[in-house]
Each structure stands twice: as structure tokens, then as C-alpha cells.
PDB file of N, CA and C in Angstrom:
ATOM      1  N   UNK A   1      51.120 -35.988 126.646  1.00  0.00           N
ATOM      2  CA  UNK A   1      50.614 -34.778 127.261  1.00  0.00           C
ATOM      3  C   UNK A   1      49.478 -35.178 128.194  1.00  0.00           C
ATOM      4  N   UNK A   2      49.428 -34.955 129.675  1.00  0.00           N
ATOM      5  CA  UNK A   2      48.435 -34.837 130.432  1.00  0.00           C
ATOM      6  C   UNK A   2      47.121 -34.227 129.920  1.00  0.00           C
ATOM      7  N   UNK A   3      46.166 -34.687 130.313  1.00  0.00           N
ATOM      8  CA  UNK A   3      44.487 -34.392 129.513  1.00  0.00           C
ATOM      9  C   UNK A   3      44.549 -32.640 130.246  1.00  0.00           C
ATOM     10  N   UNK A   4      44.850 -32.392 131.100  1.00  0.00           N
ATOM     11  CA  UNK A   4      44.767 -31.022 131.600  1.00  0.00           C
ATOM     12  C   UNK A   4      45.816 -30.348 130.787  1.00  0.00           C
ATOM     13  N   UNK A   5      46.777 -30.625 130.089  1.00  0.00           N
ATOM     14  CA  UNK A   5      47.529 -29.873 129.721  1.00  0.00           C
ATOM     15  C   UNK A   5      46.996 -30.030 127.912  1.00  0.00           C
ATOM     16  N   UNK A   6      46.308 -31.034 127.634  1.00  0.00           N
ATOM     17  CA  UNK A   6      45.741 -30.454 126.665  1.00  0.00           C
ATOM     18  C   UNK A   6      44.274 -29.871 126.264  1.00  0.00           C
ATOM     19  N   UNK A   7      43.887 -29.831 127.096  1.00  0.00           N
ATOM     20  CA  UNK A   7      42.709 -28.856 127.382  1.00  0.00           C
ATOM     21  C   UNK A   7      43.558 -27.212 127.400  1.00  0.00           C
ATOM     22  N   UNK A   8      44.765 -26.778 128.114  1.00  0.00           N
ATOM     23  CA  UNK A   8      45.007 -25.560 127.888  1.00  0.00           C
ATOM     24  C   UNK A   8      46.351 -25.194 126.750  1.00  0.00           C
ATOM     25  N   UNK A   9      46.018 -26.556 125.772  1.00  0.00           N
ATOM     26  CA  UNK A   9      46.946 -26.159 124.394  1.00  0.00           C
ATOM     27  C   UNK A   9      45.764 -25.970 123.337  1.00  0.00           C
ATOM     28  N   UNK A  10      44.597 -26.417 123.667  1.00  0.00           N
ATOM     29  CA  UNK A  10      43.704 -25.541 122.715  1.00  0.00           C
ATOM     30  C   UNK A  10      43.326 -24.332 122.278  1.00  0.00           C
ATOM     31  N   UNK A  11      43.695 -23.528 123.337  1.00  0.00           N
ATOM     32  CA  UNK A  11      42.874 -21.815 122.494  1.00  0.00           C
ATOM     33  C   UNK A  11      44.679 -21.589 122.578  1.00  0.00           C
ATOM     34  N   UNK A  12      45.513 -22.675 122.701  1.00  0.00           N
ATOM     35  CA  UNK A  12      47.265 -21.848 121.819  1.00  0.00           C
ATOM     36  C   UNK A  12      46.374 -22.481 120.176  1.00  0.00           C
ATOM     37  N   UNK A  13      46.119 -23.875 119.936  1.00  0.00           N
ATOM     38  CA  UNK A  13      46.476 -24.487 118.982  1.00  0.00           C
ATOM     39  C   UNK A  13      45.268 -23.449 117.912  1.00  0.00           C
ATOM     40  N   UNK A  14      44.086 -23.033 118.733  1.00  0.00           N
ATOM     41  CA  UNK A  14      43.184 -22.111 118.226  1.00  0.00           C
ATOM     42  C   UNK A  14      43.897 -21.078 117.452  1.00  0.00           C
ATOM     43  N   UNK A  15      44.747 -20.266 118.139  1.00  0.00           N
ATOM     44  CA  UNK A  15      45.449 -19.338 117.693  1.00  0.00           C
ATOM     45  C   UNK A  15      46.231 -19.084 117.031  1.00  0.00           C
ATOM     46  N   UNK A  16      47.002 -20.410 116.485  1.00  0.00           N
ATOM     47  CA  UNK A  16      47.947 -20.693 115.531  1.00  0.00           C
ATOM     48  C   UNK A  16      46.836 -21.273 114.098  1.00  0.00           C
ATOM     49  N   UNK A  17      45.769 -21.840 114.310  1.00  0.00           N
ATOM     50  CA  UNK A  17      45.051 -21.922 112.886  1.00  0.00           C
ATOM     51  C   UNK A  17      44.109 -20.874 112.508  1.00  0.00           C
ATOM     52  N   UNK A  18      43.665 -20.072 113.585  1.00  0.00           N
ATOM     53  CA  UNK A  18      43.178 -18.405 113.011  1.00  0.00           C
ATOM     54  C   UNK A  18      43.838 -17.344 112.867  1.00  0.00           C
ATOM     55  N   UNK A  19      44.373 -16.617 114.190  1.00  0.00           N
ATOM     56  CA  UNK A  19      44.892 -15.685 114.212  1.00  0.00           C
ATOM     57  C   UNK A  19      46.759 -15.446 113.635  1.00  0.00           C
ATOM     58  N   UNK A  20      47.054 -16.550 113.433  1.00  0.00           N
ATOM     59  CA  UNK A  20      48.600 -16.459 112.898  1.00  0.00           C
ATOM     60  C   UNK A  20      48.697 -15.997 111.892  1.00  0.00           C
ATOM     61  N   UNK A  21      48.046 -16.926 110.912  1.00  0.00           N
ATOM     62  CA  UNK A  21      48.553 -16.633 109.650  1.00  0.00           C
ATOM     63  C   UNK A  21      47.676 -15.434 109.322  1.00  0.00           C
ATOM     64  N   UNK A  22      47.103 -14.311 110.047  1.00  0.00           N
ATOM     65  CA  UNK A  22      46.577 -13.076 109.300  1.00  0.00           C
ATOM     66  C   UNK A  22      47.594 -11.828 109.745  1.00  0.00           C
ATOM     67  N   UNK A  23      48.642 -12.959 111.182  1.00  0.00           N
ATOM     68  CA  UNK A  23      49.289 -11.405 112.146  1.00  0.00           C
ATOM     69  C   UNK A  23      50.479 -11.752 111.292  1.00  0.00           C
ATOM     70  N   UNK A  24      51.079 -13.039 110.705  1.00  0.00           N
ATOM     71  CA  UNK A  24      52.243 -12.894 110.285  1.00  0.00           C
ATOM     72  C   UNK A  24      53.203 -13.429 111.040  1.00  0.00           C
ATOM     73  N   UNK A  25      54.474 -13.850 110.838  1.00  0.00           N
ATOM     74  CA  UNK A  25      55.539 -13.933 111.574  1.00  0.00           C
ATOM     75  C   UNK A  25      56.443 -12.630 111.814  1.00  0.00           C
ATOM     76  N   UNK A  26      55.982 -12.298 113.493  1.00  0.00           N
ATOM     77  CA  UNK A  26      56.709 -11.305 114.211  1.00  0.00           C
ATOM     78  C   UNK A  26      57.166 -11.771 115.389  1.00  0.00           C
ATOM     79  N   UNK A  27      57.208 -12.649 115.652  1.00  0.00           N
ATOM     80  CA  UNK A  27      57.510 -13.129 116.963  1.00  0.00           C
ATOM     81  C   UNK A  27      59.190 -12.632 117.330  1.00  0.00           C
ATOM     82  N   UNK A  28      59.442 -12.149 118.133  1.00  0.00           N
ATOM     83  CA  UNK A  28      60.735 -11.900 118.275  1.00  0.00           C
ATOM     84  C   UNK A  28      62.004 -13.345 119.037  1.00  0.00           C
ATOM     85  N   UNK A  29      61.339 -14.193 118.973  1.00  0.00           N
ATOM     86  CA  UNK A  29      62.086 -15.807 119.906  1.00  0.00           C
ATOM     87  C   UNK A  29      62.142 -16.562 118.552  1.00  0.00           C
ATOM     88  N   UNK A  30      62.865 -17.447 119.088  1.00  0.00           N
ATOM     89  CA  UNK A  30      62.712 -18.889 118.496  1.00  0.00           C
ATOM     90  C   UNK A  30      62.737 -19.724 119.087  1.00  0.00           C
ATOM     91  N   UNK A  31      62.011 -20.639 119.519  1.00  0.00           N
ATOM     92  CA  UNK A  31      60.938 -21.291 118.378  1.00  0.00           C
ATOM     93  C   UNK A  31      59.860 -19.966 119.215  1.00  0.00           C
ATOM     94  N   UNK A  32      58.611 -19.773 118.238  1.00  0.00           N
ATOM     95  CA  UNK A  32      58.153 -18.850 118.434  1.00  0.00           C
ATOM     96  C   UNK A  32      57.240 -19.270 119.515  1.00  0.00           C
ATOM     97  N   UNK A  33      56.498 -18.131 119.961  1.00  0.00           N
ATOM     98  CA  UNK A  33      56.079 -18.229 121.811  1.00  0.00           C
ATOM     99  C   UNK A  33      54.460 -19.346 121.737  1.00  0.00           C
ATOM    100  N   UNK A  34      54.159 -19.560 120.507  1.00  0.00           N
ATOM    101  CA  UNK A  34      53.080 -20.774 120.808  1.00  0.00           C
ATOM    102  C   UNK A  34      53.939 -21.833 120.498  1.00  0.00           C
ATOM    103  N   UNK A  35      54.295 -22.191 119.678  1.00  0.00           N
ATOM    104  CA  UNK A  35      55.302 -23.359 119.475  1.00  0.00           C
ATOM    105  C   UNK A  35      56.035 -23.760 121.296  1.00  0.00           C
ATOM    106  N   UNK A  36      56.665 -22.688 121.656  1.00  0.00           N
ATOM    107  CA  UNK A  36      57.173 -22.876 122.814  1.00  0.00           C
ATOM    108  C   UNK A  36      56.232 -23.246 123.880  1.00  0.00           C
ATOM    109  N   UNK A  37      55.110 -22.657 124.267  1.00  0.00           N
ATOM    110  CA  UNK A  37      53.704 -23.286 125.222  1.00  0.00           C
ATOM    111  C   UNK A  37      53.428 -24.660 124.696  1.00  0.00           C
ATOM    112  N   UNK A  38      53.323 -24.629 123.190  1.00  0.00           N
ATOM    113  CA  UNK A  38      52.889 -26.428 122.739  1.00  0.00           C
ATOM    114  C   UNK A  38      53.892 -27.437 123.792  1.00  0.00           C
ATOM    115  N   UNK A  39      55.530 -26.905 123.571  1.00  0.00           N
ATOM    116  CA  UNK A  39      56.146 -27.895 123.932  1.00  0.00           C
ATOM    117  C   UNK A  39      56.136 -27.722 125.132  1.00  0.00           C
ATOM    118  N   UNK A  40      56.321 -27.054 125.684  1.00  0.00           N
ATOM    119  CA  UNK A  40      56.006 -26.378 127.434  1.00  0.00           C
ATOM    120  C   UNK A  40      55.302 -27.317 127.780  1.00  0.00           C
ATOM    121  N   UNK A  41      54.007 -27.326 127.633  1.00  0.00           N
ATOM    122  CA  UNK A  41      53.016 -27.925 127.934  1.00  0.00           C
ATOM    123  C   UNK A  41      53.303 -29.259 127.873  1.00  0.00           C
ATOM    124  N   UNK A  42      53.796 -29.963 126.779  1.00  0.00           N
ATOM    125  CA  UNK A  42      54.112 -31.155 126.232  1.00  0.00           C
ATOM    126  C   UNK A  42      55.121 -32.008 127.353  1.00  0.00           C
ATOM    127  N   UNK A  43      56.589 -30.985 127.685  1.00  0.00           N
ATOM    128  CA  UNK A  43      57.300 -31.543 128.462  1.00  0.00           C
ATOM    129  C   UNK A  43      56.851 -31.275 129.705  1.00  0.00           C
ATOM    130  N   UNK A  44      56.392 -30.275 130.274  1.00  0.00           N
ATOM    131  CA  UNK A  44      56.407 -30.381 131.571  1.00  0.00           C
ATOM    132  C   UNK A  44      55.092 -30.332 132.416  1.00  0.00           C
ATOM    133  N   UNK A  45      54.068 -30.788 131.304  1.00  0.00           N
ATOM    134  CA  UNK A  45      52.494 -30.727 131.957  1.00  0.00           C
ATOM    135  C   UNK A  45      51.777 -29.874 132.212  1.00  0.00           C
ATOM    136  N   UNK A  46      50.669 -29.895 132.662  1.00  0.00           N
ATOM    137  CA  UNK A  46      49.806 -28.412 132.421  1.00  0.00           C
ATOM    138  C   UNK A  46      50.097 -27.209 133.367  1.00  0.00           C
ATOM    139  N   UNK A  47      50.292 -27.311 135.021  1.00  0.00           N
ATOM    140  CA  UNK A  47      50.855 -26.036 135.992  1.00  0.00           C
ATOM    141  C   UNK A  47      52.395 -25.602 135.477  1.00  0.00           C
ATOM    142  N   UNK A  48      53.060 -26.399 135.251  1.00  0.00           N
ATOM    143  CA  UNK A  48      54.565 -25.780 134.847  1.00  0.00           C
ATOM    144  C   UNK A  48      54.565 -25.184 133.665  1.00  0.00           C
ATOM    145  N   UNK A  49      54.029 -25.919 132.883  1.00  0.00           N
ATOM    146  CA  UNK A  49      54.232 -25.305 131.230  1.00  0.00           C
ATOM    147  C   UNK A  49      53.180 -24.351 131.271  1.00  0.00           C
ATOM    148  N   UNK A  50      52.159 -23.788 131.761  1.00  0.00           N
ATOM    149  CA  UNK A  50      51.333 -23.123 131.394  1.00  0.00           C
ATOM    150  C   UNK A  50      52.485 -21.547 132.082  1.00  0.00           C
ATOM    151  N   UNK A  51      53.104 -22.024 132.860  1.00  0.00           N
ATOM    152  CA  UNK A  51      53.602 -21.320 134.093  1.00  0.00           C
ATOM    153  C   UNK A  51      55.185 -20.559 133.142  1.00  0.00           C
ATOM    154  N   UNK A  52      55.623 -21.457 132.431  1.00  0.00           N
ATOM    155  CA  UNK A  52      57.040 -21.591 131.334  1.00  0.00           C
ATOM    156  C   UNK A  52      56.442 -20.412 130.009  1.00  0.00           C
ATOM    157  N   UNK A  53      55.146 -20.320 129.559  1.00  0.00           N
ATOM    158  CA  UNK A  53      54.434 -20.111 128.529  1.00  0.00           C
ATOM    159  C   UNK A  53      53.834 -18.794 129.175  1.00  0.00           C
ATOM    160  N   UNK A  54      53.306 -18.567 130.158  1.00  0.00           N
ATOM    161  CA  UNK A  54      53.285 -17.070 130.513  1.00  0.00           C
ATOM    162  C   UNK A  54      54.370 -16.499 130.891  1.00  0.00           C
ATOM    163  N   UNK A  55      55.194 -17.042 131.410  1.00  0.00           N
ATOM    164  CA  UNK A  55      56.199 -16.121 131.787  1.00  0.00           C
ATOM    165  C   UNK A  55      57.575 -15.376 130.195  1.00  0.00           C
ATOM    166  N   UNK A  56      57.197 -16.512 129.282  1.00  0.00           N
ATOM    167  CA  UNK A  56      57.789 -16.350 127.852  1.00  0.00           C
ATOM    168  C   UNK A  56      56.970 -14.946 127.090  1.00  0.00           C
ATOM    169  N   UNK A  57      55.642 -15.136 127.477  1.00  0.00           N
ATOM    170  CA  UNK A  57      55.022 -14.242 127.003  1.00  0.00           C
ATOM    171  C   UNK A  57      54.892 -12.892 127.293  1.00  0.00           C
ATOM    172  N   UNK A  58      55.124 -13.142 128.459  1.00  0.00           N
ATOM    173  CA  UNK A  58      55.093 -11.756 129.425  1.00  0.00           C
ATOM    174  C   UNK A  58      57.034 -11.036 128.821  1.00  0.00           C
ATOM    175  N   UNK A  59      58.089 -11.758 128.548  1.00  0.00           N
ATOM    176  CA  UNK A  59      59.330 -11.700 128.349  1.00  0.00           C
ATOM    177  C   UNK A  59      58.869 -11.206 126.950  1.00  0.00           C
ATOM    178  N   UNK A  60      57.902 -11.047 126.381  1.00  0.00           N
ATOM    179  CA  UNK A  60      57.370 -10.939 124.351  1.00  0.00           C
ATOM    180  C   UNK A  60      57.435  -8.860 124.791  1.00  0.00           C
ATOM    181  N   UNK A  61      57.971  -8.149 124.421  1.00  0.00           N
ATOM    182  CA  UNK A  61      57.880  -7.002 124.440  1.00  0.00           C
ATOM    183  C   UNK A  61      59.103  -6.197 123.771  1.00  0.00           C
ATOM    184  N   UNK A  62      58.759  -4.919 123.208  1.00  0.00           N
ATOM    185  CA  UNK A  62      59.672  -4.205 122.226  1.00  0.00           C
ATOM    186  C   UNK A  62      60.786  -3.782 123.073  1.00  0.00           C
ATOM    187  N   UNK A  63      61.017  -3.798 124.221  1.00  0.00           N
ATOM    188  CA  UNK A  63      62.100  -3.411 125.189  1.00  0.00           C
ATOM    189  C   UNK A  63      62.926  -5.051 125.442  1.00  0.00           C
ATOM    190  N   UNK A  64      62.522  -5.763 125.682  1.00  0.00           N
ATOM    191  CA  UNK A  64      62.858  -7.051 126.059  1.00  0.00           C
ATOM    192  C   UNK A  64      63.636  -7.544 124.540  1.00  0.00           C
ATOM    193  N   UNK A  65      64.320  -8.906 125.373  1.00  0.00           N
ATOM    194  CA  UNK A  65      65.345  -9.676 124.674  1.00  0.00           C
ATOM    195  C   UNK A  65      64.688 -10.073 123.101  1.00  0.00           C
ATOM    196  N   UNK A  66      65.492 -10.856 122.659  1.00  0.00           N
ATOM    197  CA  UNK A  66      65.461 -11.525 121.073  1.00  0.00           C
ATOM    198  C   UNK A  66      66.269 -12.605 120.840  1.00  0.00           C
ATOM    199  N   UNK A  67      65.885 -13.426 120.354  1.00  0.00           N
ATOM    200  CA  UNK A  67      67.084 -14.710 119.731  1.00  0.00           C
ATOM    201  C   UNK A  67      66.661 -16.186 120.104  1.00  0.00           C
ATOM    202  N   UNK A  68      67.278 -17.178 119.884  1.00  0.00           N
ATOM    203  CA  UNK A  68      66.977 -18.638 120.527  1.00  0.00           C
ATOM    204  C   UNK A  68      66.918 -18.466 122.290  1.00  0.00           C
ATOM    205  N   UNK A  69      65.370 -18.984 122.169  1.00  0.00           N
ATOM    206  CA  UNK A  69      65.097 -19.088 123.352  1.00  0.00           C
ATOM    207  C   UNK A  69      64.057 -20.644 124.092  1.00  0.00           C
ATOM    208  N   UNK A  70      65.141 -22.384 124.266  1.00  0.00           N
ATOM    209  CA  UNK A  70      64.792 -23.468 123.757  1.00  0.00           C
ATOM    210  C   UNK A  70      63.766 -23.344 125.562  1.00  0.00           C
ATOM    211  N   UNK A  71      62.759 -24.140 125.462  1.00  0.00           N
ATOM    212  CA  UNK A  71      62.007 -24.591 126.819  1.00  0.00           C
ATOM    213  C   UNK A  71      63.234 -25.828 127.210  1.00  0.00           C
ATOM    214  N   UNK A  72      63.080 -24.812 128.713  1.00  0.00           N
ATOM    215  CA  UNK A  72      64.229 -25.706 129.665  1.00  0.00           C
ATOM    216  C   UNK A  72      63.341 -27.385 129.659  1.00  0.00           C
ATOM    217  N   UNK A  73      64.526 -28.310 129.846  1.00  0.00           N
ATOM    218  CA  UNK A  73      64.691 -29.390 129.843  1.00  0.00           C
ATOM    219  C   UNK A  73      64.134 -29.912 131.315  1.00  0.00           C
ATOM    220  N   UNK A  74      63.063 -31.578 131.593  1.00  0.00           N
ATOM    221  CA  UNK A  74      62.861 -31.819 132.083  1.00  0.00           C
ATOM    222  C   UNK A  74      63.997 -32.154 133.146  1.00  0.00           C
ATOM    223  N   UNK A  75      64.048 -32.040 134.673  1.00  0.00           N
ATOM    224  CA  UNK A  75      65.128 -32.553 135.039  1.00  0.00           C
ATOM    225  C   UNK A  75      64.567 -34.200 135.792  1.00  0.00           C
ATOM    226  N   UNK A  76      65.353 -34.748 135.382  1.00  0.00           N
ATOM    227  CA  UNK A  76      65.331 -36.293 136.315  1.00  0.00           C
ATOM    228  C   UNK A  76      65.763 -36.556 137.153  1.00  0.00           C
ATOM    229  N   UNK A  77      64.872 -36.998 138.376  1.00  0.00           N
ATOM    230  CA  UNK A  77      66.063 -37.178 139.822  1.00  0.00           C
ATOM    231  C   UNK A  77      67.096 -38.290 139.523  1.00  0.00           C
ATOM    232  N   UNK A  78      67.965 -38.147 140.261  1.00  0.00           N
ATOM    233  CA  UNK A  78      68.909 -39.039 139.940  1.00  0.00           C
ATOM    234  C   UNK A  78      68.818 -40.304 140.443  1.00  0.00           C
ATOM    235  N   UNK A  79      69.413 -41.611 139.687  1.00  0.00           N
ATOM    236  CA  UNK A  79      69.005 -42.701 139.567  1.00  0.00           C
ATOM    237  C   UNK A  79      69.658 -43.161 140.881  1.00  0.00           C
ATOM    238  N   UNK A  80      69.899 -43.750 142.108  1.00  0.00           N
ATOM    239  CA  UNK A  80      70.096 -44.136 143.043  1.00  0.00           C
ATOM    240  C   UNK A  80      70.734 -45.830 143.117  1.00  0.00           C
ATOM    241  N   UNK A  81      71.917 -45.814 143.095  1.00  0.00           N
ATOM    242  CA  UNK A  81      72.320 -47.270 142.566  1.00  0.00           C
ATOM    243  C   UNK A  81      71.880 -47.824 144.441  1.00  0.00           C
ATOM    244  N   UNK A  82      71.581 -48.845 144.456  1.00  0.00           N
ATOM    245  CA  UNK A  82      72.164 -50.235 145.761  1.00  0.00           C
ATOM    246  C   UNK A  82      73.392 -50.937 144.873  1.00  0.00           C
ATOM    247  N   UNK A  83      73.323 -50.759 146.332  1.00  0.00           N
ATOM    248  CA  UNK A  83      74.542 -51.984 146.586  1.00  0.00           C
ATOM    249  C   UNK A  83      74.165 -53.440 147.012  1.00  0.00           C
ATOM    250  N   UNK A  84      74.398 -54.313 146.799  1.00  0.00           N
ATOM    251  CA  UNK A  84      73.791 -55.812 147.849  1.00  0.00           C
ATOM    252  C   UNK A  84      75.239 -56.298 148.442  1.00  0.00           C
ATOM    253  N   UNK A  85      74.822 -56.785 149.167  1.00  0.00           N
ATOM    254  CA  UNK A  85      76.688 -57.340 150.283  1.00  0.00           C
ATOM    255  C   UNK A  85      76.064 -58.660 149.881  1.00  0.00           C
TER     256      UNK A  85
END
């Protein structure tokens, strides 16, 4: 994890050792929406994942979806073979 991206997994990681275990498990996703910013953050660094992790959150509402919902996968540019003659 980039040092900037763990500077903004602290007030998640804050929130999972205070405020969780008094709200309970309600999260309507899986894996649930801090778990998902941890890894957010984890795979894709601090502007994307912070970016992956609000927009999950903002998707957190009693009208909105439910069910497995995995953080998209890093993509890798593709490997570029040579040739030598």
C-alpha cells in the first residue's frame, strides 16, 4: 500500500475498531463497504481506491442494490513481446 493510501485507510481502520462493532452487521454488500475501501485502497492506491470506496458508499442506500459486490481488478498493460531478426 502506498504511504498516501495508508494515511486514508486510517479513520476506515478507525471505524471498524470503534464504531462497528456497536452498529452491528448491516451492511447490505459483500465484502462489506470498509473491508472493500481497505482493499480498494490496497489494490489500486490512494486517488483510485479512495475514488472505488466513495463511489461504493454513495451505491450504500435502502433504494439501491444488494449482494456480492468484489473491487474491480487491477488491469495490466499488456506485455509487448520483440522480436530480434
Amino acid at each position: 500500500m502506498t504511504p498516501f493510501a495508508t494515511i486514508l485507510s486510517l479513520p476506515v481502520r478507525a471505524y471498524r475498531m470503534v464504531f462497528s462493532p456497536w452498529i452491528g452487521f448491516n451492511c447490505r454488500y459483500q465484502p462489506t463497504c470498509s473491508a472493500y475501501a481497505l482493499e480498494a485502497l490496497e489494490k489500486h492506491g490512494a486517488i483510485k481506491g479512495a475514488y472505488l470506496a466513495a463511489r461504493r458508499i454513495g451505491r450504500c442506500h435502502p433504494l439501491g442494490a444488494s449482494g456480492y459486490d468484489p473491487v474491480p481488478d487491477t488491469k495490466t498493460p499488456p506485455k509487448h513481446t520483440t522480436s530480434e531478426d
